[in-house]
C-alpha atoms as a PDB file:
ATOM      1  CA  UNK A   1     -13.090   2.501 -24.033  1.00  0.00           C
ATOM      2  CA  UNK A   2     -12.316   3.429 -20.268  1.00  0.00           C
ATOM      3  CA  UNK A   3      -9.820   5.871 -19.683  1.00  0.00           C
ATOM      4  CA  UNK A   4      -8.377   5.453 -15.975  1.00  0.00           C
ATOM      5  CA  UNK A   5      -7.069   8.607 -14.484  1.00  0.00           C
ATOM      6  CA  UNK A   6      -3.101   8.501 -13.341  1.00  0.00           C
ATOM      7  CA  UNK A   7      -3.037   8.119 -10.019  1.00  0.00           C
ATOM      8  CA  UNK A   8      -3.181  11.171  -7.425  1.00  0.00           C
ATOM      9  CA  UNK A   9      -0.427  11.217  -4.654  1.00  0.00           C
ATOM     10  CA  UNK A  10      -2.557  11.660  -0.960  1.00  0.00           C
ATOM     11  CA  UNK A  11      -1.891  11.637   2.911  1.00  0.00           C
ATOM     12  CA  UNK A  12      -4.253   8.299   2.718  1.00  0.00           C
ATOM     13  CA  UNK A  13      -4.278   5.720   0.160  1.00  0.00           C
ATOM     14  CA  UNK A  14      -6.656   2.793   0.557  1.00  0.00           C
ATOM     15  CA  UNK A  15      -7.228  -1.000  -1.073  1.00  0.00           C
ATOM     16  CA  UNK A  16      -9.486  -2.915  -1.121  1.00  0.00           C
ATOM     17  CA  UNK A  17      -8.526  -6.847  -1.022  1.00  0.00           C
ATOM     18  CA  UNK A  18     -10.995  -9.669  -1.239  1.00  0.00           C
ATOM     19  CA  UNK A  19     -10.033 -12.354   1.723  1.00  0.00           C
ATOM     20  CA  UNK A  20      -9.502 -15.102  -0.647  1.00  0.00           C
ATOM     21  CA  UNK A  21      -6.258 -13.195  -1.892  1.00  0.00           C
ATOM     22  CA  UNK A  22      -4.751 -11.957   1.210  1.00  0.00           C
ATOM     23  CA  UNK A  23      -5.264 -15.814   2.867  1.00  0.00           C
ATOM     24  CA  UNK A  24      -3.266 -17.174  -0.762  1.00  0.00           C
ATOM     25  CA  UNK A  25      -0.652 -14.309  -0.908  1.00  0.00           C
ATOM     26  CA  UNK A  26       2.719 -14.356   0.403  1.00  0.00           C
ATOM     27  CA  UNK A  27       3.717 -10.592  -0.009  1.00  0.00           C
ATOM     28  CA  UNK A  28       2.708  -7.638  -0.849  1.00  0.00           C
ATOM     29  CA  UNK A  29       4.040  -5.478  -3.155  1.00  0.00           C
ATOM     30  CA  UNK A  30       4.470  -1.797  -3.912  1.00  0.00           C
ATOM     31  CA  UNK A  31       6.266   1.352  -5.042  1.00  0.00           C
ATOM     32  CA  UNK A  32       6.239   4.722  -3.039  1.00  0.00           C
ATOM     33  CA  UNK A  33       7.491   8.079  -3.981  1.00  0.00           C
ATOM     34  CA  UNK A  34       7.387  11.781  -2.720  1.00  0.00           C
ATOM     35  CA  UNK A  35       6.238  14.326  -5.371  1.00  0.00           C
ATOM     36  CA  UNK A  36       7.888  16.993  -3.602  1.00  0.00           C
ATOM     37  CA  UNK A  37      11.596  17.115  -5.170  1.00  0.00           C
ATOM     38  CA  UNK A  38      14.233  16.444  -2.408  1.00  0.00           C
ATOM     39  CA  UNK A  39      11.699  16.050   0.206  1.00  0.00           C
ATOM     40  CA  UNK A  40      11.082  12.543   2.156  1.00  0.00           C
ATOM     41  CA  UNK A  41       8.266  11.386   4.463  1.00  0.00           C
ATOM     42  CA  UNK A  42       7.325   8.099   6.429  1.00  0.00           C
ATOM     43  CA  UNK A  43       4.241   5.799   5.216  1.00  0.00           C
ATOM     44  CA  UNK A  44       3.001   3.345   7.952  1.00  0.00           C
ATOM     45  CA  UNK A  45       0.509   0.350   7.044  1.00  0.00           C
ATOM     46  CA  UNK A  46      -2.027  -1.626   8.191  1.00  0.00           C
ATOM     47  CA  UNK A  47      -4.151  -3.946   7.079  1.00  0.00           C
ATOM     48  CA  UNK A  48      -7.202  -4.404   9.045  1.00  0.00           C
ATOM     49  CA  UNK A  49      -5.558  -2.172  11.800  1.00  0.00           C
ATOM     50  CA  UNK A  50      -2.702  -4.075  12.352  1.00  0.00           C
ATOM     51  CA  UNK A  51       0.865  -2.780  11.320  1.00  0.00           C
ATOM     52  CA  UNK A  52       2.896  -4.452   8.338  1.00  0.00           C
ATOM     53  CA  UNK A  53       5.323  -1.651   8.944  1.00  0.00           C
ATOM     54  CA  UNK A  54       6.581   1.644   8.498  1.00  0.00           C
ATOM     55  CA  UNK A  55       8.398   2.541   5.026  1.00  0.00           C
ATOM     56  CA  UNK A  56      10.126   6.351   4.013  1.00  0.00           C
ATOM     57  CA  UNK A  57       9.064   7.676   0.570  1.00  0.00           C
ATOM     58  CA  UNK A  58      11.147   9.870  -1.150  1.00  0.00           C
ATOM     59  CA  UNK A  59      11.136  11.724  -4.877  1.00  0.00           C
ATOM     60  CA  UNK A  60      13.001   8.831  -6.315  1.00  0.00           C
ATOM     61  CA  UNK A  61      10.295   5.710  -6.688  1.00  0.00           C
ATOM     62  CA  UNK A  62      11.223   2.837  -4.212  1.00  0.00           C
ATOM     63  CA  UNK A  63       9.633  -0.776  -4.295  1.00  0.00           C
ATOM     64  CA  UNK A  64       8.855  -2.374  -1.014  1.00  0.00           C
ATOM     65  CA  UNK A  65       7.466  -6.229  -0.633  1.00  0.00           C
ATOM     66  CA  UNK A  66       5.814  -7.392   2.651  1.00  0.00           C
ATOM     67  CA  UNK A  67       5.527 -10.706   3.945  1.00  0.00           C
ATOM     68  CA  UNK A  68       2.342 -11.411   4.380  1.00  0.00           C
ATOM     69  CA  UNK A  69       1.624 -14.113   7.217  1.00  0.00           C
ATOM     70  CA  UNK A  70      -1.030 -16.225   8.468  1.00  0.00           C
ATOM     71  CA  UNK A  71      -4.068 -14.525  10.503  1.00  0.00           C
ATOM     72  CA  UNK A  72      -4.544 -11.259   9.139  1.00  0.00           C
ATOM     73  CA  UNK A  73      -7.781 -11.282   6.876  1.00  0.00           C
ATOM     74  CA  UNK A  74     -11.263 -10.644   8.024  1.00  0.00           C
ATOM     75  CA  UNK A  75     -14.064 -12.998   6.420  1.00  0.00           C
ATOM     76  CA  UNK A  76     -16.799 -11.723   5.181  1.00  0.00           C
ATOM     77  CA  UNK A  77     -16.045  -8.432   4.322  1.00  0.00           C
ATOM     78  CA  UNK A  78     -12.969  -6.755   2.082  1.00  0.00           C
ATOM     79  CA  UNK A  79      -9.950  -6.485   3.681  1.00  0.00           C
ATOM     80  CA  UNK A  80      -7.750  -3.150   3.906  1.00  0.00           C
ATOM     81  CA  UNK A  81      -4.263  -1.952   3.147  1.00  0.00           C
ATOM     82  CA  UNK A  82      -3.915   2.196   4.385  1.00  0.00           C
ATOM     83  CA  UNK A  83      -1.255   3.847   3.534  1.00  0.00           C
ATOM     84  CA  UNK A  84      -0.962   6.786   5.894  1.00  0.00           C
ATOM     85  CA  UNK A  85       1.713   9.522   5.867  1.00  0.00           C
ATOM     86  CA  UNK A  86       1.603  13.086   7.129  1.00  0.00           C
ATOM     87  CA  UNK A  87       2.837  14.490   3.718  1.00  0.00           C
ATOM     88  CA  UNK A  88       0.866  13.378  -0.149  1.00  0.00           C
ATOM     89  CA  UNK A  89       2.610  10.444  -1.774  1.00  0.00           C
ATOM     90  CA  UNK A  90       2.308   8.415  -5.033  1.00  0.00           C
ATOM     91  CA  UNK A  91       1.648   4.803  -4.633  1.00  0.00           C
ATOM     92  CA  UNK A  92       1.876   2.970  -7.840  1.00  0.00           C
ATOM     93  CA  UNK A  93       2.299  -0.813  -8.703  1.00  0.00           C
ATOM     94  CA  UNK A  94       0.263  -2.300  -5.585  1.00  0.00           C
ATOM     95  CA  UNK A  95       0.158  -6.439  -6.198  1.00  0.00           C
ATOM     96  CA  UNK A  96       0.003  -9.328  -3.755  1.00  0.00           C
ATOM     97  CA  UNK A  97       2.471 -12.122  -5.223  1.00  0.00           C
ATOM     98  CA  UNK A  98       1.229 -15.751  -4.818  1.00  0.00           C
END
């Protein structure tokens, strides 16, 4: 039996997504949060190096979705969502919806 480790807040949080899923998917979705109590901080994202947008985390979890549109996959190789803010934070729950 595997036993996954909970997952670490960090200034950088990547995924991985094969191209087949980010051409079918209509939105991304995902929860942010700021361990620090009382404390907020901005997340941008990309995927591929373009922008989906800029969110603010803060120590209550929040659940963003992102439309997805046409275009932004690269063939071949994986595709990839960075989450980069200048403070750690805990992303949880990452999904593309169909």
């Amino acid at each position: 039996l595997l036993k996954l480790k909970p997952p670490a807040p960090a200034c950088e949080n990547r995924r991985l997504v094969r191209q087949d899923f980010v051409d079918s998917g209509r939105t991304v979705s995902f929860t942010l949060s700021c361990p620090a109590p009382d404390k907020s901080t901005p997340v941008s994202l990309t995927l591929n190096g373009k922008s989906l947008g800029s969110f603010n985390a803060t120590s209550v979890p929040h659940s963003y979705h992102v439309e997805l549109t046409k275009g932004l996959s690269i063939p071949i190789v994986p595709n990839e969502f960075i989450f980069t803010s200048p403070a750690p934070v805990l992303l949880t729950g990452f999904t593309i919806d169909r």
